[in-house]
C-alpha atoms as a PDB file:
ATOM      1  CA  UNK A   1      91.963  82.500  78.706  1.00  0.00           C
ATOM      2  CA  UNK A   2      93.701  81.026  82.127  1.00  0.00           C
ATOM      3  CA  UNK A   3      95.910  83.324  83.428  1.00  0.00           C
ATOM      4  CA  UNK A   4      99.329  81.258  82.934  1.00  0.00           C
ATOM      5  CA  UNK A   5      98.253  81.042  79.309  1.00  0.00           C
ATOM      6  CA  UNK A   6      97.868  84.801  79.157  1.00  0.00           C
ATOM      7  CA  UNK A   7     101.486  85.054  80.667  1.00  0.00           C
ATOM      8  CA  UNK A   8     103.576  83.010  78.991  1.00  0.00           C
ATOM      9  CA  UNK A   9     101.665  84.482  75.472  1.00  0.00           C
ATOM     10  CA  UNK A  10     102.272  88.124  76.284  1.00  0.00           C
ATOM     11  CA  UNK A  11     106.463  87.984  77.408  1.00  0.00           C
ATOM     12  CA  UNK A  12     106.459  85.185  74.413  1.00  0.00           C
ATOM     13  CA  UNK A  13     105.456  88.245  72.307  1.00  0.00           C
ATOM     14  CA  UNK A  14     107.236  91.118  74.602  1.00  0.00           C
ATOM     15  CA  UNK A  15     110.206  89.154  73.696  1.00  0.00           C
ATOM     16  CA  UNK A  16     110.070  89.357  69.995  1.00  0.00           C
ATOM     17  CA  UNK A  17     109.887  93.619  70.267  1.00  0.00           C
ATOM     18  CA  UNK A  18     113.140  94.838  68.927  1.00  0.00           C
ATOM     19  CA  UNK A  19     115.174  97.097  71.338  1.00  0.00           C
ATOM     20  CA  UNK A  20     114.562 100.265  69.463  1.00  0.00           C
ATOM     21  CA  UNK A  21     111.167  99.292  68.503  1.00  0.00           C
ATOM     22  CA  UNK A  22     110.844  99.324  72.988  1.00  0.00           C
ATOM     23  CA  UNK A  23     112.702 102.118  73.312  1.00  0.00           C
ATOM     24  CA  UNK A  24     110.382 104.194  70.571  1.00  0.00           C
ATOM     25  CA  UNK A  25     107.122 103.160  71.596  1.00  0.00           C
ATOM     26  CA  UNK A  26     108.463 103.433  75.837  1.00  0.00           C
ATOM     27  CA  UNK A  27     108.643 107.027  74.228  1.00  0.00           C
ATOM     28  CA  UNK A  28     105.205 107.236  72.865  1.00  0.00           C
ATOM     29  CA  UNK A  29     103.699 106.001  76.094  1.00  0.00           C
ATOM     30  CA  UNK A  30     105.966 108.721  78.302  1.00  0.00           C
ATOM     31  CA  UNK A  31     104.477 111.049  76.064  1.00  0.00           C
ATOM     32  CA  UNK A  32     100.752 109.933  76.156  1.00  0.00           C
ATOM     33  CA  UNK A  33     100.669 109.588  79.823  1.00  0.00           C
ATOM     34  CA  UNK A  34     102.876 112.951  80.732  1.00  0.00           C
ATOM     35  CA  UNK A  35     100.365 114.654  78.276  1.00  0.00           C
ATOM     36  CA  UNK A  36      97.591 113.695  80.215  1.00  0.00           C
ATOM     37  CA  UNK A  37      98.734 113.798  83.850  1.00  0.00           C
ATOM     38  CA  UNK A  38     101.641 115.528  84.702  1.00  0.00           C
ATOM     39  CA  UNK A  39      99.572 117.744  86.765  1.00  0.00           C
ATOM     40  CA  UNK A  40      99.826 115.289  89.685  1.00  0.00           C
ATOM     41  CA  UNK A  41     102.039 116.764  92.478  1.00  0.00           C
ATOM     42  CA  UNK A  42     103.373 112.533  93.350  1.00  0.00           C
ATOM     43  CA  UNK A  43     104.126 109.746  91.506  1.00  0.00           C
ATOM     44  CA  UNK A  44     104.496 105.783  92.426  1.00  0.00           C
ATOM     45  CA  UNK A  45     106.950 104.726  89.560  1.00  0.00           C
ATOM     46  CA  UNK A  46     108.665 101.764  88.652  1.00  0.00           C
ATOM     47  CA  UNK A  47     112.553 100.870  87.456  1.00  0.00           C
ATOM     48  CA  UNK A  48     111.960  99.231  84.409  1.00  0.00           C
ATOM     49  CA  UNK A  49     114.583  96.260  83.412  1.00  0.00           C
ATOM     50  CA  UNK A  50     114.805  94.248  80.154  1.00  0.00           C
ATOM     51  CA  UNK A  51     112.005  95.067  78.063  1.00  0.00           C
ATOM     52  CA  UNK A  52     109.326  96.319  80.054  1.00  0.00           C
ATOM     53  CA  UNK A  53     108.472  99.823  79.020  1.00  0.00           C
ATOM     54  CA  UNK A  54     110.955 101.842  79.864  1.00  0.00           C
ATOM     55  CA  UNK A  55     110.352 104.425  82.770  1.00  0.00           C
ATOM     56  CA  UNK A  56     113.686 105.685  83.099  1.00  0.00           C
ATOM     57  CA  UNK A  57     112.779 109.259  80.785  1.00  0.00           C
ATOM     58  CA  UNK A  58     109.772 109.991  82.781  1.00  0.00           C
ATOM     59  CA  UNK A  59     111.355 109.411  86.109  1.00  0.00           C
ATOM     60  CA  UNK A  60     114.147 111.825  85.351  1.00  0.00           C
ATOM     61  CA  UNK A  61     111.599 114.159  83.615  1.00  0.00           C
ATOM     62  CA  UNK A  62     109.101 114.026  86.563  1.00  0.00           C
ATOM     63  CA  UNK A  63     112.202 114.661  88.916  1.00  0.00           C
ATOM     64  CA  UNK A  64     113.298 117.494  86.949  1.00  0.00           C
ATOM     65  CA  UNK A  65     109.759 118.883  87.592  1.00  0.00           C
ATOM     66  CA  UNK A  66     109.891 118.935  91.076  1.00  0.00           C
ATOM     67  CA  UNK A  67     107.574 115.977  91.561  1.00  0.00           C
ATOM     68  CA  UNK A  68     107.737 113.859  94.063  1.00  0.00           C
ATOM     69  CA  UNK A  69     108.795 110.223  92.416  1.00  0.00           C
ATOM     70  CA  UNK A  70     108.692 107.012  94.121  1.00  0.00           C
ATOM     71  CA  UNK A  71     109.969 103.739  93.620  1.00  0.00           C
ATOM     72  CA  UNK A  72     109.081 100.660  95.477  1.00  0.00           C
ATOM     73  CA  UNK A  73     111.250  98.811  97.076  1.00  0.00           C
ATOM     74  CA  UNK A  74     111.153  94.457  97.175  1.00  0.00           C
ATOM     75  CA  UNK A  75     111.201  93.394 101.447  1.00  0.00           C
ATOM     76  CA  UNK A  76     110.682  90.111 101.531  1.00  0.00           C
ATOM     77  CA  UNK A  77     107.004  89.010  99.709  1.00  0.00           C
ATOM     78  CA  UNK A  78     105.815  92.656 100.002  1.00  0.00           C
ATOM     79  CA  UNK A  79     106.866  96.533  98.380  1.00  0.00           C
ATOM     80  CA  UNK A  80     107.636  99.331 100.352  1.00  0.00           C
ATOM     81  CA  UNK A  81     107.813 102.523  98.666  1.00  0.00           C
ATOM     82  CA  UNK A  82     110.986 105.040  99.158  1.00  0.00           C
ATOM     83  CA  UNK A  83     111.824 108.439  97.698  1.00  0.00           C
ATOM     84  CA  UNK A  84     113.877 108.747  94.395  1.00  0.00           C
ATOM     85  CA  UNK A  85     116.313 111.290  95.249  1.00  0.00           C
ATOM     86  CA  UNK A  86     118.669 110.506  91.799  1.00  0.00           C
ATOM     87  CA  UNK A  87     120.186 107.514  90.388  1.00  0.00           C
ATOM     88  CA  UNK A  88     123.116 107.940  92.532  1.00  0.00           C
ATOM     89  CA  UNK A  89     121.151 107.384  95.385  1.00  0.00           C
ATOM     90  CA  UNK A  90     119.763 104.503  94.099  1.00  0.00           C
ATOM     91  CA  UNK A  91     121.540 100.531  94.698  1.00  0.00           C
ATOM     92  CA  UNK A  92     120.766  96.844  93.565  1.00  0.00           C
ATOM     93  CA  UNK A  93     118.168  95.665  95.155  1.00  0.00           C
ATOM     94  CA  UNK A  94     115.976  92.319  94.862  1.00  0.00           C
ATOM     95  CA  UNK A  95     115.973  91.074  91.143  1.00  0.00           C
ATOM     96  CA  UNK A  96     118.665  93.387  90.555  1.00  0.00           C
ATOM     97  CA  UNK A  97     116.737  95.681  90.155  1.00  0.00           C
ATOM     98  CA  UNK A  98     117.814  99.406  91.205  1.00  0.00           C
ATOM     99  CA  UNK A  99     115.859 100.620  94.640  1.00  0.00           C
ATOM    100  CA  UNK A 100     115.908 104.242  96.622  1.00  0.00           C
ATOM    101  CA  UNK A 101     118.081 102.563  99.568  1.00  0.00           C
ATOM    102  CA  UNK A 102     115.534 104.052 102.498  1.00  0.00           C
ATOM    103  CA  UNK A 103     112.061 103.654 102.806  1.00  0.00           C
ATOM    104  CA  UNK A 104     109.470 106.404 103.008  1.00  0.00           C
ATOM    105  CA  UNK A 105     106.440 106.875 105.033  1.00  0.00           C
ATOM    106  CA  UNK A 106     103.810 107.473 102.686  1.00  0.00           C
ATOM    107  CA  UNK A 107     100.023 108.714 103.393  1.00  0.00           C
ATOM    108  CA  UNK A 108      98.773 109.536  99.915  1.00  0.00           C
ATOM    109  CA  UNK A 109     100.472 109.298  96.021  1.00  0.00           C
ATOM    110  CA  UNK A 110      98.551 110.816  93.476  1.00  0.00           C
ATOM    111  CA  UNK A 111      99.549 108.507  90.451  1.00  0.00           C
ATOM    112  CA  UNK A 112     100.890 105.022  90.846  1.00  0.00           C
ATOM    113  CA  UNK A 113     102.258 103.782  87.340  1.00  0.00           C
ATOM    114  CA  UNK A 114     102.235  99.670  87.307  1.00  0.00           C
ATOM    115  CA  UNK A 115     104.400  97.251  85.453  1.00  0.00           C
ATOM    116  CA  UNK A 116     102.145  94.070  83.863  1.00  0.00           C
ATOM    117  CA  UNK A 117     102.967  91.242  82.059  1.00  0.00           C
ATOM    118  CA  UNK A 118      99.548  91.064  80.499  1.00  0.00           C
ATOM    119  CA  UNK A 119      96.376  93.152  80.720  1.00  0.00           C
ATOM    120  CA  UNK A 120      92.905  92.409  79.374  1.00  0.00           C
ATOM    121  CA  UNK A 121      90.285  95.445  78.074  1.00  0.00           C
ATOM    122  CA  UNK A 122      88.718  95.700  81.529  1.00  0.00           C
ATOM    123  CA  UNK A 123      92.136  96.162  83.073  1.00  0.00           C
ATOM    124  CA  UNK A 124      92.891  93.353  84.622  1.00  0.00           C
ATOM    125  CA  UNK A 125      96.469  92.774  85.134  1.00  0.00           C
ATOM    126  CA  UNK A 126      98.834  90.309  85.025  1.00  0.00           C
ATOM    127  CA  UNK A 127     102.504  90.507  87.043  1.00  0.00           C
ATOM    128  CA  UNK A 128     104.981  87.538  87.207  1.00  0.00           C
ATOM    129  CA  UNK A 129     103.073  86.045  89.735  1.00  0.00           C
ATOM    130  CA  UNK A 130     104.120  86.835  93.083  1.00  0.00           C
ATOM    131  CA  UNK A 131     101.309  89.770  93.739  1.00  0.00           C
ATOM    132  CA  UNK A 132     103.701  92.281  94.766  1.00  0.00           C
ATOM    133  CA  UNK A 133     101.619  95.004  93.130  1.00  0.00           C
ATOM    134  CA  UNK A 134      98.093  93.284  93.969  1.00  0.00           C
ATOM    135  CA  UNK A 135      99.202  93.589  97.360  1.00  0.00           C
ATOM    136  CA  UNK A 136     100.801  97.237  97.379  1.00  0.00           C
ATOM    137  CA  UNK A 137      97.462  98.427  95.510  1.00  0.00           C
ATOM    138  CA  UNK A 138      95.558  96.981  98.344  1.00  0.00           C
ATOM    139  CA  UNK A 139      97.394  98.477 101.118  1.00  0.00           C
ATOM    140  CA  UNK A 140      98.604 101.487 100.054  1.00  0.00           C
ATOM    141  CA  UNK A 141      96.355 104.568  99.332  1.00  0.00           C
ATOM    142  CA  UNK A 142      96.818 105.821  95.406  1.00  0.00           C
ATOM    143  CA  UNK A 143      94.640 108.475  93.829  1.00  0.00           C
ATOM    144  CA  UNK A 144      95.041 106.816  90.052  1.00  0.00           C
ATOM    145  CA  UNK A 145      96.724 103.463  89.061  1.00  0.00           C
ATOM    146  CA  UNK A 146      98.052 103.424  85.551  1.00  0.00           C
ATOM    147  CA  UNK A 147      99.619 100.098  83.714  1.00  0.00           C
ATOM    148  CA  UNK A 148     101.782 100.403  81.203  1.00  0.00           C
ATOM    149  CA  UNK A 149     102.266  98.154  78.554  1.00  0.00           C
ATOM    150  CA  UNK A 150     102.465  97.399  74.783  1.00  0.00           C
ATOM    151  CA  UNK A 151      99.573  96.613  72.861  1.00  0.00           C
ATOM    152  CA  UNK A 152     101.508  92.576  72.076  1.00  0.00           C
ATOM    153  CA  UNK A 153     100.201  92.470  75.756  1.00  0.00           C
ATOM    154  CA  UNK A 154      96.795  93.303  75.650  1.00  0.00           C
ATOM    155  CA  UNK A 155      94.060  90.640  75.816  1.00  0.00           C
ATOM    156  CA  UNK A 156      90.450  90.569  74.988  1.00  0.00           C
ATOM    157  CA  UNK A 157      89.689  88.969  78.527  1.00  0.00           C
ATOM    158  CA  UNK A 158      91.468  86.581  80.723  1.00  0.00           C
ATOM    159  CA  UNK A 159      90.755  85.082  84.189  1.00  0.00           C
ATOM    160  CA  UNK A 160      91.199  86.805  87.093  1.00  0.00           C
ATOM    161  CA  UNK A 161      90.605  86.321  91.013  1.00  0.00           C
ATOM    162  CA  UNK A 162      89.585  88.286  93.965  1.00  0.00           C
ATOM    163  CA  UNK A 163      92.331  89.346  94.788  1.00  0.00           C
ATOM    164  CA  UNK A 164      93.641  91.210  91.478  1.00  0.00           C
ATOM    165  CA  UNK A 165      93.157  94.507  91.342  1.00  0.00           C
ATOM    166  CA  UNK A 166      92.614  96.191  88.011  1.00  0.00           C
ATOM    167  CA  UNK A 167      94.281  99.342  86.866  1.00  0.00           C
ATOM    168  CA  UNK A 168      91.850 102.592  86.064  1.00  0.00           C
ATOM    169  CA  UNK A 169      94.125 103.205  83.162  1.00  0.00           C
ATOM    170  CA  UNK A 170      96.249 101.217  80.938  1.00  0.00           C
ATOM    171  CA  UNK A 171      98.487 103.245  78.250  1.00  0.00           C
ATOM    172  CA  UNK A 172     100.111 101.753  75.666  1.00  0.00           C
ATOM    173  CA  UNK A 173     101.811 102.992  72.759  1.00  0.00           C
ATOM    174  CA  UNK A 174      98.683 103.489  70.700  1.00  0.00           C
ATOM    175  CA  UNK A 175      95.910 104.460  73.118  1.00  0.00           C
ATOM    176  CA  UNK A 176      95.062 105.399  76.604  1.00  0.00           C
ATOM    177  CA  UNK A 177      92.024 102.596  77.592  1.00  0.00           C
ATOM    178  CA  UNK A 178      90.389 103.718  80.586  1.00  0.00           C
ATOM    179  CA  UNK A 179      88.221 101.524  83.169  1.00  0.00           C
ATOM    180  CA  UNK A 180      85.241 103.543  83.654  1.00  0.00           C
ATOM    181  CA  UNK A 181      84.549 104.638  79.849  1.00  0.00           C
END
């Protein structure tokens, strides 16, 4: 399946989940992934909006742990990464979308958890399409990348290029579907 294909199919179908249908399975998947690695010392996260899965629960849970919780931050065509220090010290960024208001130096994050639009079973992933994350993933230096998703989004296979990079673990509400098993 071509890529545009994929991506108008899986937010066609993202789009039909009910907002408490969302909001329980966003659950689920906090649960699954904090059950498996909440061990991590720091974590890339992401502010969800409309009906991604929801991240807001495990960032204030993670927080409350004393982990160190980052969100990324939209400069221009590229993500920097800054500290999440509470939602008060949070403000609108690009898209709307809420943003730690400095950026952070960062040498090392244990766990970066990725929004996709799509994602096939080898873990490929599809974004909107303007390879913020491709290009973070590339640059940055993350011990584990996790997508999350709903299973609506999964695909058998779909095309990919070069320059995607593909997740080591994808949870959704149902499983966790890692690359190298």
């Amino acid at each position: 399946m071509e890529k545009v294909q994929a991506r108008k199919d899986a937010l066609v179908k993202r789009n039909q989940i009910a907002a408490a249908q969302i909001s329980e399975w966003s659950a689920l998947i906090t649960e699954r992934f904090l059950a498996e690695y909440s061990g991590s010392e720091s974590y890339l996260l992401y502010h969800s909006t409309m009906n991604e899965v929801h991240t807001h629960q495990l960032i204030e849970i993670l927080y409350g742990m004393k982990k160190i919780v980052f969100l990324p931050i939209v400069n221009g065509d590229s993500l920097d990464i800054g500290v999440f220090k509470g939602w008060d010290c949070l403000s609108s960024g690009a898209f709307g979308i809420l943003e730690p208001v400095e950026c952070a130096d960062i040498k090392h994050i244990d766990i970066a958890v990725v929004p996709g639009v799509a994602f096939d079973k080898r873990l490929h992933r599809i974004g909107y399409g303007k390879g913020y994350y491709d290009r973070l993933l590339r640059a940055a230096r993350f011990g584990l990348s996790v997508g999350f998703a709903f299973e609506c989004q999964l695909f058998d296979e779909f095309d990919y290029e070069p320059h995607d990079i593909p997740m080591d673990v994808l949870v959704t509400e149902n499983y966790i579907y890692r690359r190298n098993s």
